[in-house]
Protein backbone atom coordinates (compact mmCIF):
# COMPACT_ATOMS: atom_id res chain seq x y z
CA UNK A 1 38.81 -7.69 -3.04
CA UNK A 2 38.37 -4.33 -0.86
CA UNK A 3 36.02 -2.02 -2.92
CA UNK A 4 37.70 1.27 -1.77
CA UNK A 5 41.27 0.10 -3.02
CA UNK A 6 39.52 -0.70 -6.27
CA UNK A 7 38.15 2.73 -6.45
CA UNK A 8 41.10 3.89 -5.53
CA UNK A 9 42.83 2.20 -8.54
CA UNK A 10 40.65 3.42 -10.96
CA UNK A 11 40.71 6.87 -9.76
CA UNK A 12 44.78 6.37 -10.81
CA UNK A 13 43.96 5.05 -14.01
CA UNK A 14 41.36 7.59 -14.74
CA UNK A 15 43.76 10.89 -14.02
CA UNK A 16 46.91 8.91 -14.18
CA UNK A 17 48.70 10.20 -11.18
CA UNK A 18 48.05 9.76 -7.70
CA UNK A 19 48.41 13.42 -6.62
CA UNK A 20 45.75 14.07 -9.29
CA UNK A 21 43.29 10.63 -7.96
CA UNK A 22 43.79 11.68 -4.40
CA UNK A 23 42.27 15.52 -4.90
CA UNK A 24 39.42 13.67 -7.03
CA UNK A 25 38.77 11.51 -3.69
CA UNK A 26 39.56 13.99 -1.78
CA UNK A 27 42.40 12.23 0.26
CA UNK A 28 46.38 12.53 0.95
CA UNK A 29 48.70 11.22 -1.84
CA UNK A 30 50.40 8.66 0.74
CA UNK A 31 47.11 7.48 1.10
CA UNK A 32 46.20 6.83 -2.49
CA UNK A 33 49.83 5.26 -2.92
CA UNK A 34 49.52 2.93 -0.11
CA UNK A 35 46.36 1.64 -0.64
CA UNK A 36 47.41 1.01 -4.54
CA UNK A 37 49.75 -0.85 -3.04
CA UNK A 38 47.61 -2.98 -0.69
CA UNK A 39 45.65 -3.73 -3.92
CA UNK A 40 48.75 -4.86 -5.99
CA UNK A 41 49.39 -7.59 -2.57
CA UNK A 42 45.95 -8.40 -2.25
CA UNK A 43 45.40 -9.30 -6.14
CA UNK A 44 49.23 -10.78 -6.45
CA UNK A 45 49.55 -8.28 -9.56
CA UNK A 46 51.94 -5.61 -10.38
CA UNK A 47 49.76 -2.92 -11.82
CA UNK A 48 52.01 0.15 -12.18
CA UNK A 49 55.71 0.55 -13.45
CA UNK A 50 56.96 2.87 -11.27
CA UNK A 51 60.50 3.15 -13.38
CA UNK A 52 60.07 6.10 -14.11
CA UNK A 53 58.48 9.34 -12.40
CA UNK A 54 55.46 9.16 -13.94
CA UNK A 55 53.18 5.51 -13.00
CA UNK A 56 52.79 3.41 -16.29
CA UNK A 57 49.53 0.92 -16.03
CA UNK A 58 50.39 -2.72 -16.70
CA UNK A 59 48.76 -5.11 -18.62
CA UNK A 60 47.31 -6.45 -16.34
CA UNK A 61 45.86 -3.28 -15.03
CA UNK A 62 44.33 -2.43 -17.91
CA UNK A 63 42.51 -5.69 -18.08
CA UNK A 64 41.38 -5.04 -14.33
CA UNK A 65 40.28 -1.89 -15.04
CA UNK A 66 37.83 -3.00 -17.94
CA UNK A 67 36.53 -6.11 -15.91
CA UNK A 68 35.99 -3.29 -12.78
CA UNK A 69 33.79 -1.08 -15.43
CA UNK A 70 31.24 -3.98 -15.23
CA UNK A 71 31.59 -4.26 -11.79
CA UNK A 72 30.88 -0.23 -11.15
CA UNK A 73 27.89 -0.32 -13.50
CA UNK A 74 26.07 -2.92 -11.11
CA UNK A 75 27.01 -1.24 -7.70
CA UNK A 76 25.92 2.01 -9.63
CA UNK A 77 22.27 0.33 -10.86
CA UNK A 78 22.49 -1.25 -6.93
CA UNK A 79 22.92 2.41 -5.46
CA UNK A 80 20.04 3.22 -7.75
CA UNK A 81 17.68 0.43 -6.59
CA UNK A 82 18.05 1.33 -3.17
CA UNK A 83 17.28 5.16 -3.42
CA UNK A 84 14.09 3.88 -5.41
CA UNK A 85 13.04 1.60 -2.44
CA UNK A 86 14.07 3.86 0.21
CA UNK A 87 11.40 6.61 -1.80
CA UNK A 88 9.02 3.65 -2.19
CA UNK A 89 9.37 3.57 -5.73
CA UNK A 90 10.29 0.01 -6.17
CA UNK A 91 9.29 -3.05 -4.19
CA UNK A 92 6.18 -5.37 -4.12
CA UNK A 93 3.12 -4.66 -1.86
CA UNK A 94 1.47 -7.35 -0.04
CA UNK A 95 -2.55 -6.74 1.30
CA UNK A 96 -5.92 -7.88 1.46
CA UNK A 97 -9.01 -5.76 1.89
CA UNK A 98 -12.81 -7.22 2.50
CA UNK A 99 -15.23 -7.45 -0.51
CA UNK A 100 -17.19 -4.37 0.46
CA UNK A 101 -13.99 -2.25 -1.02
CA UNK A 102 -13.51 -3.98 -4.23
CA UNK A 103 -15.63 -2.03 -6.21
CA UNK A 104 -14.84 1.37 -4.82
CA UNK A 105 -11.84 3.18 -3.02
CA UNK A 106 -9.55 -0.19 -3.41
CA UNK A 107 -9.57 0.43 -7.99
CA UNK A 108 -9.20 4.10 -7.56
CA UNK A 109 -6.26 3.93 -5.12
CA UNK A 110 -4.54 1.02 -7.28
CA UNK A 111 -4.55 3.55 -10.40
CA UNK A 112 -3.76 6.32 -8.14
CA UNK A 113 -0.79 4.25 -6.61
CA UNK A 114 0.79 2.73 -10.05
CA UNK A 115 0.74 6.05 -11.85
CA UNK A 116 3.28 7.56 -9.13
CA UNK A 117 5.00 4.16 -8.97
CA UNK A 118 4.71 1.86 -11.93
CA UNK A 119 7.84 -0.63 -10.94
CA UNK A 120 5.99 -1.56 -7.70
CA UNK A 121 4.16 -4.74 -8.04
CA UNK A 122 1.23 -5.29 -6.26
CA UNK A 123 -0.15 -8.85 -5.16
CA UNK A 124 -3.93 -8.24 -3.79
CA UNK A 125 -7.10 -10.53 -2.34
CA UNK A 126 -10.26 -10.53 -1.21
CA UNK A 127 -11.12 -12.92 1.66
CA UNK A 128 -13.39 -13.23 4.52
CA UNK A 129 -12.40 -11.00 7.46
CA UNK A 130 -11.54 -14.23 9.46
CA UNK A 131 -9.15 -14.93 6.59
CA UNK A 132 -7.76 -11.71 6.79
CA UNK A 133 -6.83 -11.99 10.30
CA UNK A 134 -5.58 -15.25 10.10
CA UNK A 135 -3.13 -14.01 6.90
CA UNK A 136 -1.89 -11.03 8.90
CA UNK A 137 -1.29 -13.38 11.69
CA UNK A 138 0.98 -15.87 9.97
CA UNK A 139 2.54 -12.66 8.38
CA UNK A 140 0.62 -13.84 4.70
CA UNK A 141 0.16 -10.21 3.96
CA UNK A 142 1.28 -7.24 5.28
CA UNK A 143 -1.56 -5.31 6.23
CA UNK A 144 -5.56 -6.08 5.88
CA UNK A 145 -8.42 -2.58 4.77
CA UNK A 146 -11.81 -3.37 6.28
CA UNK A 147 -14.95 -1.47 6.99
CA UNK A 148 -14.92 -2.10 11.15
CA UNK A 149 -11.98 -3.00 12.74
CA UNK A 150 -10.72 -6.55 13.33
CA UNK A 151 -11.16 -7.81 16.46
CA UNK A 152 -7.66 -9.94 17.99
CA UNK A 153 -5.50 -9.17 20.78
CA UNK A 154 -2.07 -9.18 18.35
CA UNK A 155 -3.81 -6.89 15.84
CA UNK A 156 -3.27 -3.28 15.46
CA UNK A 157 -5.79 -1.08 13.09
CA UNK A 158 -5.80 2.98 12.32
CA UNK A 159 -8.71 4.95 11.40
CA UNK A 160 -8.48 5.61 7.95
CA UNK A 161 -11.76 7.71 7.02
CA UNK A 162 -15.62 7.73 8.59
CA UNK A 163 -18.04 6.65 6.00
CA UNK A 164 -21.46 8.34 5.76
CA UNK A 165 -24.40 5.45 6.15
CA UNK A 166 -26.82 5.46 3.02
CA UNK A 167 -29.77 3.93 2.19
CA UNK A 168 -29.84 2.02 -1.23
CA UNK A 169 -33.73 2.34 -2.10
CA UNK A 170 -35.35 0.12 -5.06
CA UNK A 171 -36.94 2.89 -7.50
CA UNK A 172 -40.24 1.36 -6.99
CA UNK A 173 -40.54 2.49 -3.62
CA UNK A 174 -41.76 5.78 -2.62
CA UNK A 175 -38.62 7.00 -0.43
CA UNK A 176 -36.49 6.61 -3.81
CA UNK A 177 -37.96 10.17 -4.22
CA UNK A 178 -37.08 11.69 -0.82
CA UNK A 179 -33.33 13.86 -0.66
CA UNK A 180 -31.97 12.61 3.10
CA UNK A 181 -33.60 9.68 4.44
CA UNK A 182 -34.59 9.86 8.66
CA UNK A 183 -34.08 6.74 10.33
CA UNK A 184 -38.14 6.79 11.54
CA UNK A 185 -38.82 6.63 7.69
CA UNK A 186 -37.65 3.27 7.47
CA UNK A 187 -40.10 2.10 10.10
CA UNK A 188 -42.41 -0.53 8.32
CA UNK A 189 -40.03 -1.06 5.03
CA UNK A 190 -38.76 -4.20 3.91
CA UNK A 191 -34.55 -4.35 5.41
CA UNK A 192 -32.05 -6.20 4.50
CA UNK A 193 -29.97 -6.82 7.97
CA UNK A 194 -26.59 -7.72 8.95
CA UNK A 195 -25.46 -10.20 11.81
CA UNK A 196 -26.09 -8.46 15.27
CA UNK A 197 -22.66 -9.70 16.11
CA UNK A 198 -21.13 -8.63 13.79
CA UNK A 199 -19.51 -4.93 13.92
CA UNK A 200 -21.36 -3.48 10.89
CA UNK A 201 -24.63 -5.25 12.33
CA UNK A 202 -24.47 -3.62 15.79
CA UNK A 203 -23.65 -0.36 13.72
CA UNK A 204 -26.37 -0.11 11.51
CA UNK A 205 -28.81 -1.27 14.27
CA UNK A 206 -27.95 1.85 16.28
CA UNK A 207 -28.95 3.52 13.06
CA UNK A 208 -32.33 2.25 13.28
CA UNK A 209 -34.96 2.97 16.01
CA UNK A 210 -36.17 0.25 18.25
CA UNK A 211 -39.78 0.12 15.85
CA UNK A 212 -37.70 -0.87 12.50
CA UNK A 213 -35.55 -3.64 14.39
CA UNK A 214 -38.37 -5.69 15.37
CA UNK A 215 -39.77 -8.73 13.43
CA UNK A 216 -37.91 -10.91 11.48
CA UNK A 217 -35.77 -9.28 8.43
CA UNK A 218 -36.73 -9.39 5.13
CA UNK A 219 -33.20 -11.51 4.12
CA UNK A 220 -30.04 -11.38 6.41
CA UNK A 221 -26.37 -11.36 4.56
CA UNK A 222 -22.80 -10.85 6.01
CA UNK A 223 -20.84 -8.22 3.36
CA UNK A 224 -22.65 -4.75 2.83
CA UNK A 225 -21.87 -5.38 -0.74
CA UNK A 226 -24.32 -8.24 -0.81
CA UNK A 227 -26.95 -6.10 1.21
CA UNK A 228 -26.50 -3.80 -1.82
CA UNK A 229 -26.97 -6.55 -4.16
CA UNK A 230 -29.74 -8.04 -2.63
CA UNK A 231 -31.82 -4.40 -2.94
CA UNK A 232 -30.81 -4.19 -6.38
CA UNK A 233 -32.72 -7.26 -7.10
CA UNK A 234 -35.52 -7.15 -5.21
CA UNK A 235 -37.79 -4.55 -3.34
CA UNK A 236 -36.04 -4.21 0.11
CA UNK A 237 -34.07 -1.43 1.44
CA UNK A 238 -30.19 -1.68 2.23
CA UNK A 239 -28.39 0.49 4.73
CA UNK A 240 -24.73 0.57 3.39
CA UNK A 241 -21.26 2.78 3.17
CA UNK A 242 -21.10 5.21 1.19
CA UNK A 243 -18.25 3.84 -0.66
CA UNK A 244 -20.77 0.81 -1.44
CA UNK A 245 -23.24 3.39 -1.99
CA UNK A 246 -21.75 4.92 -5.15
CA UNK A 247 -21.32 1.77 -7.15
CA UNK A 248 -24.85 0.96 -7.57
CA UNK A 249 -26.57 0.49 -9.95
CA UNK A 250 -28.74 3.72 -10.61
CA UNK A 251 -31.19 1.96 -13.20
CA UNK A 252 -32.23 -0.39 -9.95
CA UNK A 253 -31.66 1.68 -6.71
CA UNK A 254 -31.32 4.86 -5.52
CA UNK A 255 -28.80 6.14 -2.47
CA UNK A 256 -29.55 8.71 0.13
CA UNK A 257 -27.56 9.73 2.84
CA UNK A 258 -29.17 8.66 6.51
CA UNK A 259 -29.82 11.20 8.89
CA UNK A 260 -27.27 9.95 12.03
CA UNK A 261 -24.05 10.41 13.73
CA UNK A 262 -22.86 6.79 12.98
CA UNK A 263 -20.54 5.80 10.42
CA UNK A 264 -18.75 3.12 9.40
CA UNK A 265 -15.06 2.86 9.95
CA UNK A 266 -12.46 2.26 7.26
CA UNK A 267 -9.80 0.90 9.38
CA UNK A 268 -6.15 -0.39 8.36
CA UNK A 269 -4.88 -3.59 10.20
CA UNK A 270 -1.41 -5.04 11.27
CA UNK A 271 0.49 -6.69 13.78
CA UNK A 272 0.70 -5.39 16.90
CA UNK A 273 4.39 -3.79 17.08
CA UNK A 274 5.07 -3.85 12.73
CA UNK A 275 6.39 -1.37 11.08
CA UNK A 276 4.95 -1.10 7.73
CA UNK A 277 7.45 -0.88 4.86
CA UNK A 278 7.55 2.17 3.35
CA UNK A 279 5.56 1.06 -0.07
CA UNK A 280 2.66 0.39 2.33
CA UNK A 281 2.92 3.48 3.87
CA UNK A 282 2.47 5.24 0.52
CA UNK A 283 -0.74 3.33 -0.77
CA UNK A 284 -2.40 3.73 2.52
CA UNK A 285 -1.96 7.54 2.15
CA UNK A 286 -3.02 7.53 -1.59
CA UNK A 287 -5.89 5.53 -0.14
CA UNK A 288 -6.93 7.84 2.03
CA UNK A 289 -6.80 10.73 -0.18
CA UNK A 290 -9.09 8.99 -3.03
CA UNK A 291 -11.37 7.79 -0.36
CA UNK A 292 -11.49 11.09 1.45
CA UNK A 293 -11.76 13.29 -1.67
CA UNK A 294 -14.88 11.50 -2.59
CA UNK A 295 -16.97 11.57 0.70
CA UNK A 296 -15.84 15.43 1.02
């Protein structure tokens, strides 16, 4: 049944003439008439007597036009549900962000996110970043936050924000007293390291000058949350983000900011060549401006 001779019809029943229903739709009266017409063929139904001048609804019509009320209402709520996903407002989100962010931006941005869009449901993990790349790849998840990018030819990441490198001191060490901590004041201390392979590993060692880098480490660990976790329980030094930075524990360590130009990187990732939905795009911005507002 053709929509637009439905709305037609009720347009007829609703003002009861066609001159008046065709200045409501803003078309000709031949046009309102013929299609009426088209709908009485199409639907085998006589829905007008037309004995005299003015048109007298059938039956029939009346029946149609309290089943088509129904029908209105659902295009109507369908209209609506579009307009709220074409503003983002409605949806589900798909990603995945690396363990270092679960106890800082990722929370804020979630709260941040469902208070401007409560009917968007969100469906969220943690993995490894070799997980993460292989979810994005098999098009798991929609898009992956990491501190560093991730490395893979069919990957795509954006700078998101720079975050300042800190020093997560145990209280019982005599730096835990100093303001900014210089990178020759951690010649000689205790360090937790990081893979040199690894991005945040090569990034941190640039941090560090050639005397604090040699030797064995104290303890060696993969996530910067676990460096931060490691210093909290025992008497080594962590270099870490500042997002890890300000979830520690301040009974255990304290946090300085490191004297350097390097940072890490908060990246976003995706296919190569993806548009992200427009839900995505909106959580990535609220990301941003939680994570940014709190480094400022």
């Amino acid at each position: 049944m053709n929509v637009r001779y439905l709305e037609i019809f009720r347009a007829v029943m609703e003002t009861g003439a066609t001159s008046a229903a065709a200045e409501l739709l803003r078309i000709s009266q031949p046009a309102v008439s013929n299609q009426l017409r088209l709908l009485e063929s199409q639907t085998g139904l006589s829905l007008f007597d037309r004995s005299t001048r003015r048109l007298i609804p059938t039956p029939e019509a009346q029946l149609l036009y309290a089943r088509s009320n129904t029908f209105f209402s659902v295009l109507q709520s369908l209209d609506t549900f579009a307009e709220q996903l074409r503003q983002g407002a409605r949806g589900r989100l798909n990603f995945v962000y690396s363990p270092s962010l679960s106890n800082g931006c990722i929370p804020r941005a979630i709260r941040r996110f469902h208070q401007a869009r409560p009917e968007v449901t969100l469906r969220l993990d943690s993995p490894s970043n070799e997980r993460i790349i292989a979810m994005i790849l098999a098009e798991m998840t929609e898009f992956g936050l990491t501190i560093t990018p991730l490395e893979h030819p069919s990957l795509s990441s954006r700078l998101l924000a720079k975050l300042p490198v800190y020093c997560a001191v145990p209280r019982n060490n005599a730096l835990s007293k100093r303001g900014v901590i210089r990178p020759g004041d951690l010649v000689g201390q205790k360090l937790i390291s990081y893979p040199e392979h690894s991005a945040v590993g090569r990034i941190m060692d640039a941090v560090l000058p050639a005397a604090a880098r040699t030797g064995d480490p104290f303890v060696e660990v993969r996530y910067i949350s676990m460096a931060l976790s490691v210093a909290e329980a025992t008497s080594a030094i962590a270099l870490v983000d500042g997002e890890t930075a300000l979830s520690a524990n301040p009974d255990l360590v304290s946090v300085h900011p490191v004297e350097t130009d390097q940072y890490l990187p908060l990246v976003a990732t995706h296919l190569k060549g993806q548009h992200l939905s427009l839900i995505a795009q909106n959580f990535i911005e609220d990301f941003i401006t939680v994570t940014n507002a709190r480094h400022d």
